[in-house]
PDB file of N, CA and C in Angstrom:
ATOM      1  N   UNK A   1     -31.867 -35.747  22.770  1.00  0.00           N
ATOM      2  CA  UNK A   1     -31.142 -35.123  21.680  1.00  0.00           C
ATOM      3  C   UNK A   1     -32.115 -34.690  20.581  1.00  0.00           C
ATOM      4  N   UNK A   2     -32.974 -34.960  20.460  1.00  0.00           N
ATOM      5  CA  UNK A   2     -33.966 -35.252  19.171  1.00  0.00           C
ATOM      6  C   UNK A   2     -34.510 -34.111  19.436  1.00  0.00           C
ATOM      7  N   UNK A   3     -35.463 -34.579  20.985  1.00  0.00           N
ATOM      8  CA  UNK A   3     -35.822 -32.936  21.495  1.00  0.00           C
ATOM      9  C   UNK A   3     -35.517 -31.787  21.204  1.00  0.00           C
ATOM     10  N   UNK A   4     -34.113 -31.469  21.652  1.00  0.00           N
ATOM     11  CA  UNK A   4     -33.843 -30.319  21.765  1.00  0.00           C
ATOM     12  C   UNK A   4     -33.209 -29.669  20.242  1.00  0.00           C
ATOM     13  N   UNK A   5     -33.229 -30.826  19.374  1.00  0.00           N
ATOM     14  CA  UNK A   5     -33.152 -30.189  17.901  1.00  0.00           C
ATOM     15  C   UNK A   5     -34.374 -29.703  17.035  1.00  0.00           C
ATOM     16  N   UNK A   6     -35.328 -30.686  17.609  1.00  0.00           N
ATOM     17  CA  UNK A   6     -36.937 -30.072  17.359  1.00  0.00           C
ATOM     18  C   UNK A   6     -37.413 -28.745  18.011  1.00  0.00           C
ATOM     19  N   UNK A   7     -36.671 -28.541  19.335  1.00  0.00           N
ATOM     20  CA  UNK A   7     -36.846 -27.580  19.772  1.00  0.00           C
ATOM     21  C   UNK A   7     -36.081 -25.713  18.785  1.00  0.00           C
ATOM     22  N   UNK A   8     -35.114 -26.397  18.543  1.00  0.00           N
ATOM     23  CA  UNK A   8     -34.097 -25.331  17.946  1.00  0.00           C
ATOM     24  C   UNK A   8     -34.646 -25.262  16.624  1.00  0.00           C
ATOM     25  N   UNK A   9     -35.413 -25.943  16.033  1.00  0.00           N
ATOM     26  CA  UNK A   9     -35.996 -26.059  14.506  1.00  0.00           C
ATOM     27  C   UNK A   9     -37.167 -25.031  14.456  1.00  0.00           C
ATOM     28  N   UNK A  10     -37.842 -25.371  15.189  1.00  0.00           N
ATOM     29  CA  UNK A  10     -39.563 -24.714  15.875  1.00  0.00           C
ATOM     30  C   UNK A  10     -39.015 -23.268  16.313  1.00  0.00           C
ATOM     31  N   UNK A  11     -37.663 -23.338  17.012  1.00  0.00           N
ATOM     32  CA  UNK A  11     -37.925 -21.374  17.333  1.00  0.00           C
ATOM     33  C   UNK A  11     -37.341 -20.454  15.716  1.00  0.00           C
ATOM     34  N   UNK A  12     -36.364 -21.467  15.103  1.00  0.00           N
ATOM     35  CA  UNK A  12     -35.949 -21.023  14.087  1.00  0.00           C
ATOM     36  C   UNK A  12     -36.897 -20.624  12.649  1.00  0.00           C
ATOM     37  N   UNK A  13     -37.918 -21.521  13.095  1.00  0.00           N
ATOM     38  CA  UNK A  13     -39.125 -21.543  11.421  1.00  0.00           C
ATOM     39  C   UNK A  13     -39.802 -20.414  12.482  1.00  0.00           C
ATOM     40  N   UNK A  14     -40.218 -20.109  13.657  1.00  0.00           N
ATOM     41  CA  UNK A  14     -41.189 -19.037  14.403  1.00  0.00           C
ATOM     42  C   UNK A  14     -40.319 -18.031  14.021  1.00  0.00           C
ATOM     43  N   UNK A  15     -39.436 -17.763  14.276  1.00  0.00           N
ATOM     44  CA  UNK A  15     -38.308 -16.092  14.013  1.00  0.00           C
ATOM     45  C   UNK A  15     -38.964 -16.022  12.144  1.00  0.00           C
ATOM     46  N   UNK A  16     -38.522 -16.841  11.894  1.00  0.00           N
ATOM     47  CA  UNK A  16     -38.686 -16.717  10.467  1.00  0.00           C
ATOM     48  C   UNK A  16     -39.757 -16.232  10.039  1.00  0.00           C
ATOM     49  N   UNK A  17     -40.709 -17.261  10.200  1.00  0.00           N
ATOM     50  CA  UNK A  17     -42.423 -16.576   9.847  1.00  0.00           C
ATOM     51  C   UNK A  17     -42.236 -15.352  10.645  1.00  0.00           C
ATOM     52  N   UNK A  18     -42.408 -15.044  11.637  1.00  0.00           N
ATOM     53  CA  UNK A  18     -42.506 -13.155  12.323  1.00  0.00           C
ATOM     54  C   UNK A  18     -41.694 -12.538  11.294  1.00  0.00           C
ATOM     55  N   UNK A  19     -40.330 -12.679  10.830  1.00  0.00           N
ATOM     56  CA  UNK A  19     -40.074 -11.619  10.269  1.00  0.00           C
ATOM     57  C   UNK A  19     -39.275 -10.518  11.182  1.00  0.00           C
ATOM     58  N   UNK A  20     -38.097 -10.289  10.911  1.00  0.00           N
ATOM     59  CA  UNK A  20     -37.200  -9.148  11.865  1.00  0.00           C
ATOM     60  C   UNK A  20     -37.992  -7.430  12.288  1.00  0.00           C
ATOM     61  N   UNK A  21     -37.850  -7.248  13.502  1.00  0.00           N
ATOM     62  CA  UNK A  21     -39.045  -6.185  13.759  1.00  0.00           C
ATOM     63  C   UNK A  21     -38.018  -5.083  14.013  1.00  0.00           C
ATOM     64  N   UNK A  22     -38.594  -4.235  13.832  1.00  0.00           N
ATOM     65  CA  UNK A  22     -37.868  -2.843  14.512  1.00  0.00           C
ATOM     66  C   UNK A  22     -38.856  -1.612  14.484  1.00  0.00           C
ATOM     67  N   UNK A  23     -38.312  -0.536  14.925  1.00  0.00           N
ATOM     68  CA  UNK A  23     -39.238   0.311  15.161  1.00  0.00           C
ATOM     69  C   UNK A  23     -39.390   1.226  13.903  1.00  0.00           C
ATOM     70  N   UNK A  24     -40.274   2.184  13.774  1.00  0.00           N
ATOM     71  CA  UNK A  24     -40.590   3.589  13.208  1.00  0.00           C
ATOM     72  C   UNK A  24     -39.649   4.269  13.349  1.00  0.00           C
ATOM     73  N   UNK A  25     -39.227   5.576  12.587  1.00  0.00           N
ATOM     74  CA  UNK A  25     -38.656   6.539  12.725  1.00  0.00           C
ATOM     75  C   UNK A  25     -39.512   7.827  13.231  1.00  0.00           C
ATOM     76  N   UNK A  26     -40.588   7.845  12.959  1.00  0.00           N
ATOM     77  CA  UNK A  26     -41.442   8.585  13.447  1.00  0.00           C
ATOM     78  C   UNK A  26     -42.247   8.427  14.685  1.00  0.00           C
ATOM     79  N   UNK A  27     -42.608   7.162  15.014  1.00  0.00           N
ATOM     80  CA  UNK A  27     -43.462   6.983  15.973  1.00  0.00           C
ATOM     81  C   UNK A  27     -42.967   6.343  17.247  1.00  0.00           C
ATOM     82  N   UNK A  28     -42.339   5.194  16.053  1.00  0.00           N
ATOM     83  CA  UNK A  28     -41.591   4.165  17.075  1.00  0.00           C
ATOM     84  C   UNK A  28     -42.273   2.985  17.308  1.00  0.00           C
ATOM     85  N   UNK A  29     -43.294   2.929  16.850  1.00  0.00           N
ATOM     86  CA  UNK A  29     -44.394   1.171  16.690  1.00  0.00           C
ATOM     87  C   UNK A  29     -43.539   0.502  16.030  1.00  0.00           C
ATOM     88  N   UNK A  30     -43.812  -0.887  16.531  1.00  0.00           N
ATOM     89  CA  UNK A  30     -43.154  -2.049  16.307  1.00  0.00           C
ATOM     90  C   UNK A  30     -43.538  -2.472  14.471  1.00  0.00           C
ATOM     91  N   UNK A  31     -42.518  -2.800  14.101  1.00  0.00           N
ATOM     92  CA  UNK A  31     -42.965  -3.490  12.514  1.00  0.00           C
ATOM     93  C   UNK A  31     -42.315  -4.501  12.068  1.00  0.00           C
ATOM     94  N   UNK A  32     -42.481  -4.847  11.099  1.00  0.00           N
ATOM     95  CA  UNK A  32     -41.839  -6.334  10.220  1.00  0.00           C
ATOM     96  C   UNK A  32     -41.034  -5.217   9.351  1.00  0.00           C
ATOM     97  N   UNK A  33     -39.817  -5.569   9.111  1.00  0.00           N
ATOM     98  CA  UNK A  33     -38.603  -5.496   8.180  1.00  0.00           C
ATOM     99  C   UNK A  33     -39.322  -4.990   7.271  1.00  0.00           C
ATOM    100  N   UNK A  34     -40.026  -6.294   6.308  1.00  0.00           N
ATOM    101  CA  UNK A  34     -40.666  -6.680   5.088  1.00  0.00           C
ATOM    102  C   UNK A  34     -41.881  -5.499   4.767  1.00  0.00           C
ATOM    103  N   UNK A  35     -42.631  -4.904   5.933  1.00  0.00           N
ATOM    104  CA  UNK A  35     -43.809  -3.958   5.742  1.00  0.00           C
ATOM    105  C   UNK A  35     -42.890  -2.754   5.564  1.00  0.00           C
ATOM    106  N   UNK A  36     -42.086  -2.133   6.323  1.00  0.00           N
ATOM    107  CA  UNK A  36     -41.447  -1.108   6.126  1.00  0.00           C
ATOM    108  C   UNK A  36     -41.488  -0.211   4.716  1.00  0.00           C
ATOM    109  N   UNK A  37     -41.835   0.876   4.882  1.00  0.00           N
ATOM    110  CA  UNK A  37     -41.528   1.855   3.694  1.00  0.00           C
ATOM    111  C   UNK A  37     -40.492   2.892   3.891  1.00  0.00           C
ATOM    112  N   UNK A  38     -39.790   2.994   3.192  1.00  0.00           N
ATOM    113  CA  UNK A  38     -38.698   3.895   2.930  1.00  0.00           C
ATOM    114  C   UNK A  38     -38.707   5.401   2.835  1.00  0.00           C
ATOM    115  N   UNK A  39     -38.783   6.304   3.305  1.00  0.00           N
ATOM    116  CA  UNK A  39     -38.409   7.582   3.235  1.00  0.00           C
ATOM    117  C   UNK A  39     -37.105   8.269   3.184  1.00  0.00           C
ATOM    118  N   UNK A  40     -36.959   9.103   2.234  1.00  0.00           N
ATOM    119  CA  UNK A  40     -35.522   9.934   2.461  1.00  0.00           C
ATOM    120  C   UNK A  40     -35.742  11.318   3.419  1.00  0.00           C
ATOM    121  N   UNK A  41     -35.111  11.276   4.206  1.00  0.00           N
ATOM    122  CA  UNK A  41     -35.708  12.126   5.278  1.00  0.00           C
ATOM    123  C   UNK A  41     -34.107  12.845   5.820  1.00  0.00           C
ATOM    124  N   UNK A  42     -33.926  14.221   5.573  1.00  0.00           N
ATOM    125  CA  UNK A  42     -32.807  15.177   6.075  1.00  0.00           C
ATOM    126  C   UNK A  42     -31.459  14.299   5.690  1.00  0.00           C
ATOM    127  N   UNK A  43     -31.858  14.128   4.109  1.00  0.00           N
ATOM    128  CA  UNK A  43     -30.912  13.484   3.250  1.00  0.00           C
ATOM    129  C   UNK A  43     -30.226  12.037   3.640  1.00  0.00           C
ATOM    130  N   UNK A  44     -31.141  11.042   4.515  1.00  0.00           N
ATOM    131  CA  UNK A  44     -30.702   9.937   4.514  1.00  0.00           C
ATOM    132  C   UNK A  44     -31.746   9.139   4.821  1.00  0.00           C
ATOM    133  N   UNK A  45     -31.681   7.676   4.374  1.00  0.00           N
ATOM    134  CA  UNK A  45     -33.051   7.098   4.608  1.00  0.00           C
ATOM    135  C   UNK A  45     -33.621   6.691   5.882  1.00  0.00           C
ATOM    136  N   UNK A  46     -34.848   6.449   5.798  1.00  0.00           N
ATOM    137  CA  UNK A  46     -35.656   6.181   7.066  1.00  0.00           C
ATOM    138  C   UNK A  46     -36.736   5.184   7.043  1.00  0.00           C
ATOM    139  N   UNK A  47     -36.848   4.145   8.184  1.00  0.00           N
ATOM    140  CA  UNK A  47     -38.035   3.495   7.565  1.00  0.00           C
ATOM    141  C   UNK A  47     -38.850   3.756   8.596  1.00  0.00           C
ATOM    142  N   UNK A  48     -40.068   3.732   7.396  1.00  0.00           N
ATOM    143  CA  UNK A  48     -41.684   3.697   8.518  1.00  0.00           C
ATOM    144  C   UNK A  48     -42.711   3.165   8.714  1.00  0.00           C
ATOM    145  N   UNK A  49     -43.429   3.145   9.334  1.00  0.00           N
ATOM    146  CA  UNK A  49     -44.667   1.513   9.773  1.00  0.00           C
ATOM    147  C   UNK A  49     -45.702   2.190   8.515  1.00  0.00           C
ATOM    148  N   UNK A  50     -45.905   3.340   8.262  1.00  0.00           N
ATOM    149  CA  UNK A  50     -47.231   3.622   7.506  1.00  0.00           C
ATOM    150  C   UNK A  50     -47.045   4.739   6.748  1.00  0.00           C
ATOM    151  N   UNK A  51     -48.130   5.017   5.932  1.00  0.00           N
ATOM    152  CA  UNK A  51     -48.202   6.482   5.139  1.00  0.00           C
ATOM    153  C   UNK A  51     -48.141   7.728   5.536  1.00  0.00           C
ATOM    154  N   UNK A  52     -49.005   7.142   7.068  1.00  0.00           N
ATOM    155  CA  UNK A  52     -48.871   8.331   7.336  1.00  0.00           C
ATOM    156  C   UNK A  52     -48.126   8.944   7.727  1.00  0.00           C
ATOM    157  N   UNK A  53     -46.836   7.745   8.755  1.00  0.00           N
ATOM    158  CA  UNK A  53     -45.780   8.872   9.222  1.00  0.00           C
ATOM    159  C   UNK A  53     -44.868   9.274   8.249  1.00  0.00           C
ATOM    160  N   UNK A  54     -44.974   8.158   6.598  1.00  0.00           N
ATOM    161  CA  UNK A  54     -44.038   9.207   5.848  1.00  0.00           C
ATOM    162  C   UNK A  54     -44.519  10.562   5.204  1.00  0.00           C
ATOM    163  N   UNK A  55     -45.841  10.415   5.224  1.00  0.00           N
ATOM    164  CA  UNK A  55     -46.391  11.779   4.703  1.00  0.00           C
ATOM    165  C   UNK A  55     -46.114  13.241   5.964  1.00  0.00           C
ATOM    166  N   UNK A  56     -46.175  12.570   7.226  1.00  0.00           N
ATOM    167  CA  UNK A  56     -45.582  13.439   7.915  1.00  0.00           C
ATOM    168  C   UNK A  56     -44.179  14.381   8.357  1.00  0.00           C
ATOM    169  N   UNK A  57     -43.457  12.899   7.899  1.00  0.00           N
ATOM    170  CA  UNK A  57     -42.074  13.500   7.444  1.00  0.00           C
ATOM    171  C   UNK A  57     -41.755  14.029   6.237  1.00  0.00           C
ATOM    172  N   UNK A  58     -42.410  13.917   5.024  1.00  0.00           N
ATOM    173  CA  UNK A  58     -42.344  14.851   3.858  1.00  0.00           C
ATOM    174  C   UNK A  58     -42.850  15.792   4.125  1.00  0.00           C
ATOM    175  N   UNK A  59     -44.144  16.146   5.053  1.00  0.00           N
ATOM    176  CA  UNK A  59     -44.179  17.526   5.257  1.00  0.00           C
ATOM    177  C   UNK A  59     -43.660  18.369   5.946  1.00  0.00           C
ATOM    178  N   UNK A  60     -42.738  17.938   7.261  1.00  0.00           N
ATOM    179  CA  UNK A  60     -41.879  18.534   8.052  1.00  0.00           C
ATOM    180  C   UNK A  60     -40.692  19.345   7.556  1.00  0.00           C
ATOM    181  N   UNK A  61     -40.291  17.749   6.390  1.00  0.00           N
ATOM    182  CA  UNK A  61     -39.276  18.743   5.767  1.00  0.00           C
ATOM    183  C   UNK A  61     -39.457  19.737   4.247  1.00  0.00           C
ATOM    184  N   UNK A  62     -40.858  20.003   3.508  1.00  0.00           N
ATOM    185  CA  UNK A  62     -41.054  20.653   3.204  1.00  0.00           C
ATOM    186  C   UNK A  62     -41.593  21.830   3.704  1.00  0.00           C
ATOM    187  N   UNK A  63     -41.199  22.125   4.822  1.00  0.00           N
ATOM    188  CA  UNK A  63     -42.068  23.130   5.622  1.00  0.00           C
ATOM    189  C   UNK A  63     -40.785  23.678   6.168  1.00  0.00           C
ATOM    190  N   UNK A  64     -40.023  22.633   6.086  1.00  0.00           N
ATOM    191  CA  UNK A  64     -38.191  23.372   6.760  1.00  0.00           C
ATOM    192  C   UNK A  64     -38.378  23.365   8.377  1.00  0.00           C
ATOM    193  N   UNK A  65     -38.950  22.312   8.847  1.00  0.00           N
ATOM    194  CA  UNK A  65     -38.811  22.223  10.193  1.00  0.00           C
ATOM    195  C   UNK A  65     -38.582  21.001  10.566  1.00  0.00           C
ATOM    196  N   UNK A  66     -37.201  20.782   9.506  1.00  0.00           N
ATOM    197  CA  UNK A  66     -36.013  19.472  10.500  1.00  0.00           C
ATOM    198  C   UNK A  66     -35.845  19.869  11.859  1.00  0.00           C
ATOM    199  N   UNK A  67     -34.937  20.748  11.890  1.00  0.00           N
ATOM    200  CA  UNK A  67     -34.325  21.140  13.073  1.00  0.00           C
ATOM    201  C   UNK A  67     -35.026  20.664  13.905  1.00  0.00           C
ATOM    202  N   UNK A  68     -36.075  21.991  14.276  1.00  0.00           N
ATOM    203  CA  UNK A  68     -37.346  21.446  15.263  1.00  0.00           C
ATOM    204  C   UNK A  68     -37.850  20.167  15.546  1.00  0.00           C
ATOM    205  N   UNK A  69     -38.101  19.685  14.615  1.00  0.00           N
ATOM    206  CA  UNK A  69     -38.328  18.110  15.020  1.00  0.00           C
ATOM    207  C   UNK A  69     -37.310  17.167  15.015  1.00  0.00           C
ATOM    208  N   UNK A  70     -36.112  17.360  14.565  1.00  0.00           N
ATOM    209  CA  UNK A  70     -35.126  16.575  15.808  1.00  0.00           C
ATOM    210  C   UNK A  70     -34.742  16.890  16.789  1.00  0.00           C
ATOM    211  N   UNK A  71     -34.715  18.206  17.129  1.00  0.00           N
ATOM    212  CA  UNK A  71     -34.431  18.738  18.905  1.00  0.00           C
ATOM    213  C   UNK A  71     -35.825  17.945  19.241  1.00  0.00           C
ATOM    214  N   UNK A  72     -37.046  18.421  19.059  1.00  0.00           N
ATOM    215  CA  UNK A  72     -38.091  17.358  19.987  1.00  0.00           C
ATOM    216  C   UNK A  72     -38.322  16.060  19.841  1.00  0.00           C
ATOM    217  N   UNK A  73     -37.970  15.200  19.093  1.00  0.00           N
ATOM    218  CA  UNK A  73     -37.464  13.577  19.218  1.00  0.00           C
ATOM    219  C   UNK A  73     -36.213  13.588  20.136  1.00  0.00           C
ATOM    220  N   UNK A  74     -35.691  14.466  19.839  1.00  0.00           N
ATOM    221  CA  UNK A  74     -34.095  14.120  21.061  1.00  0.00           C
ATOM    222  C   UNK A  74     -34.626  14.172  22.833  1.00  0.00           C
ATOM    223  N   UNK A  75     -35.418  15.175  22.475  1.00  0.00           N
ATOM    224  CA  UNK A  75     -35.692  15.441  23.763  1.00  0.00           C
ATOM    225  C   UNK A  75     -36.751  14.637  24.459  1.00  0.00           C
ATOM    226  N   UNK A  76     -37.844  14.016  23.681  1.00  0.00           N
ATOM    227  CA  UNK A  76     -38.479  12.893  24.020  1.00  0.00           C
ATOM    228  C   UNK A  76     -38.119  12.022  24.368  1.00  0.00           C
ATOM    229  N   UNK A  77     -36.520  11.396  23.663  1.00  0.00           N
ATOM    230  CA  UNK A  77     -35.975  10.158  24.034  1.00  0.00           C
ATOM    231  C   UNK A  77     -35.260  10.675  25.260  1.00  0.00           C
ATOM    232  N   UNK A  78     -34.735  11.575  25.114  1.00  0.00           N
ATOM    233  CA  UNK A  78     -34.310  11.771  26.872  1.00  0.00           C
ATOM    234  C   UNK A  78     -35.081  11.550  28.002  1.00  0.00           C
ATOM    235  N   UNK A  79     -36.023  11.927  27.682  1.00  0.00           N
ATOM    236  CA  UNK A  79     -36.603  11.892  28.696  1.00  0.00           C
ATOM    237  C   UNK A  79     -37.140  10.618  29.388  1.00  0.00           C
ATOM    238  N   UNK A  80     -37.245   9.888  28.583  1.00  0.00           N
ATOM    239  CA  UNK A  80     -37.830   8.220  28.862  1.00  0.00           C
ATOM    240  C   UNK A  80     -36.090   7.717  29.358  1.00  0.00           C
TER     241      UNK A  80
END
């Protein structure tokens, strides 16, 4: 009994320290919640692992090529 509460303690403090992961909006690399930066991107937010992919998405859409780059993310994920 002891065990398996030490056990359930130890995965619960490990989740914790890691930190909830999810992906990029741009790239799709793995990240911590907590690192995430925020972009407003085709008027709703987005989070991203780094500068650079938000600097990439501020320039996409100052350049006016949403469209385009969500037909080719759509079509990337199709394809996988």
């Amino acid at each position: 009994m002891a065990l398996a509460f030490l056990s359930r303690l130890e995965t619960g403090l490990l989740s914790w320290r890691a930190g909830s992961r999810l992906s990029c909006f741009h790239c799709s690399e793995t990240m911590r919640e907590r690192n995430a930066l925020a972009v407003k991107f085709n008027g709703s937010p987005q989070l991203v692992c780094c500068h650079g992919c938000l600097a990439i998405l501020q320039t996409i859409e100052q350049n006016h090529l949403v469209d385009a780059y969500l037909e080719n993310k759509a079509s990337l994920s199709g394809a996988g």
